[in-house]
Structure formats: structure tokens, C-alpha cells
N, C-alpha and C. Protein backbone atom coordinates (compact mmCIF):
# COMPACT_ATOMS: atom_id res chain seq x y z
N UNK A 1 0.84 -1.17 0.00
CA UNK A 1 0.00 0.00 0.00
C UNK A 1 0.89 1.23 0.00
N UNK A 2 0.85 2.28 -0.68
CA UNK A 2 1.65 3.62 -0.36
C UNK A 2 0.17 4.71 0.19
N UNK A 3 0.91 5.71 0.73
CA UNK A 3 0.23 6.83 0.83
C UNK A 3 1.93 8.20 0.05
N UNK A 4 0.75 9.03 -1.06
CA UNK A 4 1.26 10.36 -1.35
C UNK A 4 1.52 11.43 -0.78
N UNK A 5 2.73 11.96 -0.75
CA UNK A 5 2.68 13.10 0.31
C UNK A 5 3.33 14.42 -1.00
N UNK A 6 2.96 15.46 -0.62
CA UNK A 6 3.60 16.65 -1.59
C UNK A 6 4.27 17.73 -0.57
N UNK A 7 6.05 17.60 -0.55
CA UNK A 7 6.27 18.41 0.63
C UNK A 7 7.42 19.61 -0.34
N UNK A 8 7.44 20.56 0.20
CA UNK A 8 8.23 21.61 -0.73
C UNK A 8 7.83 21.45 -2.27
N UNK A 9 7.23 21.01 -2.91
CA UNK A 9 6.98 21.06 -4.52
C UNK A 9 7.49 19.74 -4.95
N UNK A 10 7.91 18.67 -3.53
CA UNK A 10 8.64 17.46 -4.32
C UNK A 10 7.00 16.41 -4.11
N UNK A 11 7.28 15.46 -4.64
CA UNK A 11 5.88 14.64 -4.80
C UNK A 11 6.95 13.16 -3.92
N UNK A 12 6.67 12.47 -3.04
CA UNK A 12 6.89 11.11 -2.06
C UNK A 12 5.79 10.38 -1.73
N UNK A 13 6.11 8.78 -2.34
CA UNK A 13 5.30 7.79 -1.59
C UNK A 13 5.72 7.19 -0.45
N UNK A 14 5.10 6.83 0.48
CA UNK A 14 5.61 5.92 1.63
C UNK A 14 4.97 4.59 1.43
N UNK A 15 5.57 3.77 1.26
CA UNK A 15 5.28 2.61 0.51
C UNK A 15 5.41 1.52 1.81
N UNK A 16 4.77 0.77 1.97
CA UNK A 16 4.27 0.10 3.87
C UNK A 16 4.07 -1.44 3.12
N UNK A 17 4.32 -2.56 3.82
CA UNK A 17 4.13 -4.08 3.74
C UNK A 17 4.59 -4.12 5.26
N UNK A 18 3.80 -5.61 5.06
CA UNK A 18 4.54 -6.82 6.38
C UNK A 18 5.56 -6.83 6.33
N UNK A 19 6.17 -7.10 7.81
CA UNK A 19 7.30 -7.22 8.09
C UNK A 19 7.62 -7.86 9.20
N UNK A 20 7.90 -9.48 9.23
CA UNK A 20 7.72 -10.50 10.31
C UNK A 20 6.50 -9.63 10.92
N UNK A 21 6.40 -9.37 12.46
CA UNK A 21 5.28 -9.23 13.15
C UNK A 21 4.68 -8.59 12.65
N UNK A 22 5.23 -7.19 12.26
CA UNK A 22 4.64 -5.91 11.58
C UNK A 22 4.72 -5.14 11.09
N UNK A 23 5.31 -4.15 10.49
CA UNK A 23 4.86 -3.21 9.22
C UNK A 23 6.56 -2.84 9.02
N UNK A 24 6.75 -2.60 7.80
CA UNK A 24 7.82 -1.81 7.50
C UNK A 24 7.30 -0.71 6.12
N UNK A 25 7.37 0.49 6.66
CA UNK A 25 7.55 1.56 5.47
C UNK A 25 8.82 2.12 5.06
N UNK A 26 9.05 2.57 3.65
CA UNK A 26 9.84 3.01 2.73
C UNK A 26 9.48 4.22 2.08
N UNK A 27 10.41 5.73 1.96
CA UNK A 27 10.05 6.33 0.85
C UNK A 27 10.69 6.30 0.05
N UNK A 28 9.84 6.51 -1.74
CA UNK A 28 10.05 7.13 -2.17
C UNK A 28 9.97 8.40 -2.94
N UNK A 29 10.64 9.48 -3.85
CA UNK A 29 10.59 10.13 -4.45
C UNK A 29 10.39 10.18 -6.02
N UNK A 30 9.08 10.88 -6.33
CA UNK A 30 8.77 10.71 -8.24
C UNK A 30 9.61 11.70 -8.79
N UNK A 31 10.13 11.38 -9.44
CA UNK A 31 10.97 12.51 -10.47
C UNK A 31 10.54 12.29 -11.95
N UNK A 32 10.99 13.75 -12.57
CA UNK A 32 10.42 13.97 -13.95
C UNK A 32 9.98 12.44 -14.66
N UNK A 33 9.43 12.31 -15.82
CA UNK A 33 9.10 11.39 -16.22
C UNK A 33 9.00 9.70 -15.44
N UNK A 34 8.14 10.01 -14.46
CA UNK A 34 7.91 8.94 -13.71
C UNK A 34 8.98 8.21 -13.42
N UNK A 35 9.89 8.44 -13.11
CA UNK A 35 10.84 8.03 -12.42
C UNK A 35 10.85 8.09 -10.87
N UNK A 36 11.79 7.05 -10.13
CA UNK A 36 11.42 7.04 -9.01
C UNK A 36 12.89 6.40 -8.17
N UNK A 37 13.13 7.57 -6.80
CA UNK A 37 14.58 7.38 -5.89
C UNK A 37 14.20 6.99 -4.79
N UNK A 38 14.76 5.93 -4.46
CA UNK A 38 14.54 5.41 -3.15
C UNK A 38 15.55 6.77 -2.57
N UNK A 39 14.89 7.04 -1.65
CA UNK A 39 15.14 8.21 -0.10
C UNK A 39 16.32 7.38 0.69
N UNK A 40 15.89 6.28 0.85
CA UNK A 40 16.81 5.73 1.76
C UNK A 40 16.30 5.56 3.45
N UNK A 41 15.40 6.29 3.44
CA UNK A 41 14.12 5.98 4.65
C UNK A 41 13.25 5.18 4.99
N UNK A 42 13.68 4.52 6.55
CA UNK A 42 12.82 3.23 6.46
C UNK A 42 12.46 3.39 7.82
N UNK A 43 11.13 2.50 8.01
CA UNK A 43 10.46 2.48 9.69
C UNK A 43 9.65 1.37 9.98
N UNK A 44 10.10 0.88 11.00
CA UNK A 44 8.95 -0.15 11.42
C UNK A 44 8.33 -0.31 12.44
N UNK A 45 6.91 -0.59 12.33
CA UNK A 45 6.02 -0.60 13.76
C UNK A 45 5.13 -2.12 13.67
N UNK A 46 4.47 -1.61 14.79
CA UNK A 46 3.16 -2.61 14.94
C UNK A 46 2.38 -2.74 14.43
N UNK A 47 2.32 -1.52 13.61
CA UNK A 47 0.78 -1.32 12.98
C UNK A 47 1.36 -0.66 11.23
N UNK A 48 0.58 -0.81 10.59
CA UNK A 48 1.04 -0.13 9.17
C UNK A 48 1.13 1.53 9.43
N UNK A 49 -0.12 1.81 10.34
CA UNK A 49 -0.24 3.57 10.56
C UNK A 49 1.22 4.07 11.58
N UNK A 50 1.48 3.13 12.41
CA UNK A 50 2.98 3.28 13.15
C UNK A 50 3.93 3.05 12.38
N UNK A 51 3.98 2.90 11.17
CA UNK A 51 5.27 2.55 10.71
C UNK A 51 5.77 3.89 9.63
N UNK A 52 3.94 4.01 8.86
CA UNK A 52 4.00 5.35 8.22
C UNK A 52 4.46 6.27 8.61
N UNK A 53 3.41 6.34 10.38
CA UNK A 53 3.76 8.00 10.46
C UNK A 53 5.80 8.17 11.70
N UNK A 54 6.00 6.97 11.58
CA UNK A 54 7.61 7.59 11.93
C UNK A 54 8.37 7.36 10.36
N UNK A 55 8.31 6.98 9.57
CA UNK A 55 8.85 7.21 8.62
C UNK A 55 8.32 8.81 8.31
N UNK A 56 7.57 9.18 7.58
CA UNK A 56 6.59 10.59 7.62
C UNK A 56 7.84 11.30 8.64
N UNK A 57 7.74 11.57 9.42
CA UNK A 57 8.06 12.08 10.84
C UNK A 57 9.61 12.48 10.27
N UNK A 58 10.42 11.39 9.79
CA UNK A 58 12.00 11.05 9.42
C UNK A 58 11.98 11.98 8.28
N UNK A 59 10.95 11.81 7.12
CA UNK A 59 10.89 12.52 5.94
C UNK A 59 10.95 13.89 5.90
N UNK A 60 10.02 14.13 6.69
CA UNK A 60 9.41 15.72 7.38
C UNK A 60 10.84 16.58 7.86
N UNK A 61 11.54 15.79 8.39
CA UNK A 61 12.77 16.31 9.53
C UNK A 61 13.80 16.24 8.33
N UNK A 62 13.87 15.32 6.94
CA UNK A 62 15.02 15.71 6.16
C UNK A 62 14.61 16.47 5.00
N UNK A 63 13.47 16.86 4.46
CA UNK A 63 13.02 17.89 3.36
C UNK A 63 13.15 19.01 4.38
N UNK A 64 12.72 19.22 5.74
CA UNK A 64 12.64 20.80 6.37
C UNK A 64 11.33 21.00 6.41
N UNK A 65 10.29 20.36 6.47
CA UNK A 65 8.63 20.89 6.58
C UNK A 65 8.09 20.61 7.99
């Protein structure tokens, strides 16, 4: 599952699966012609919404928003 985020004019998915007990999210970044950079940001929780929002959280703290 991803959720879209639009932070400074850049466009990021956080992209979330299982992960043994529970969730691991990933972003990434869309660039021109659908292209796409892994960030290098990763998080894992209990829950898919815990895993999002500290990844989110990590993202937030390295764009500056």
C-alpha cells in the first residue's frame, strides 16, 4: 500500500508491507518522467499507521517541513 505526500513542490510515496510481526515503510521520491529514488528511509512498527507515520516524521525532519 503507499500513501502520497507533496512536501516543498517534491511529490513522495511511503510505501508500507509486512514485516515478520509488523509493518515496515519506505520512501520514495517521483521525479520527472515517472521516475522514481529510493530516499533511503525506512520504519517499522506494529501497525502499518505506526510505521507510516515515523517514517513521515524522518521525511518531514530531512526535506525541512
Amino acid at each position: 500500500m503507499a500513501r502520497q505526500m507533496e512536501l516543498k513542490g517534491r511529490t513522495f510515496f511511503i510505501l508500507s508491507e509486512p514485516h515478520g510481526g509488523g509493518w515496515k515503510a519506505t520512501v520514495v521520491e517521483m521525479k520527472d518522467a515517472g521516475q522514481q529514488e529510493d530516499i533511503g528511509l525506512e520504519a517499522t512498527g506494529e501497525t502499518r499507521s505506526a510505521a507510516d507515520d515515523a517514517v513521515e516524521r524522518k521525511l518531514r525532519r530531512l526535506v525541512g517541513a
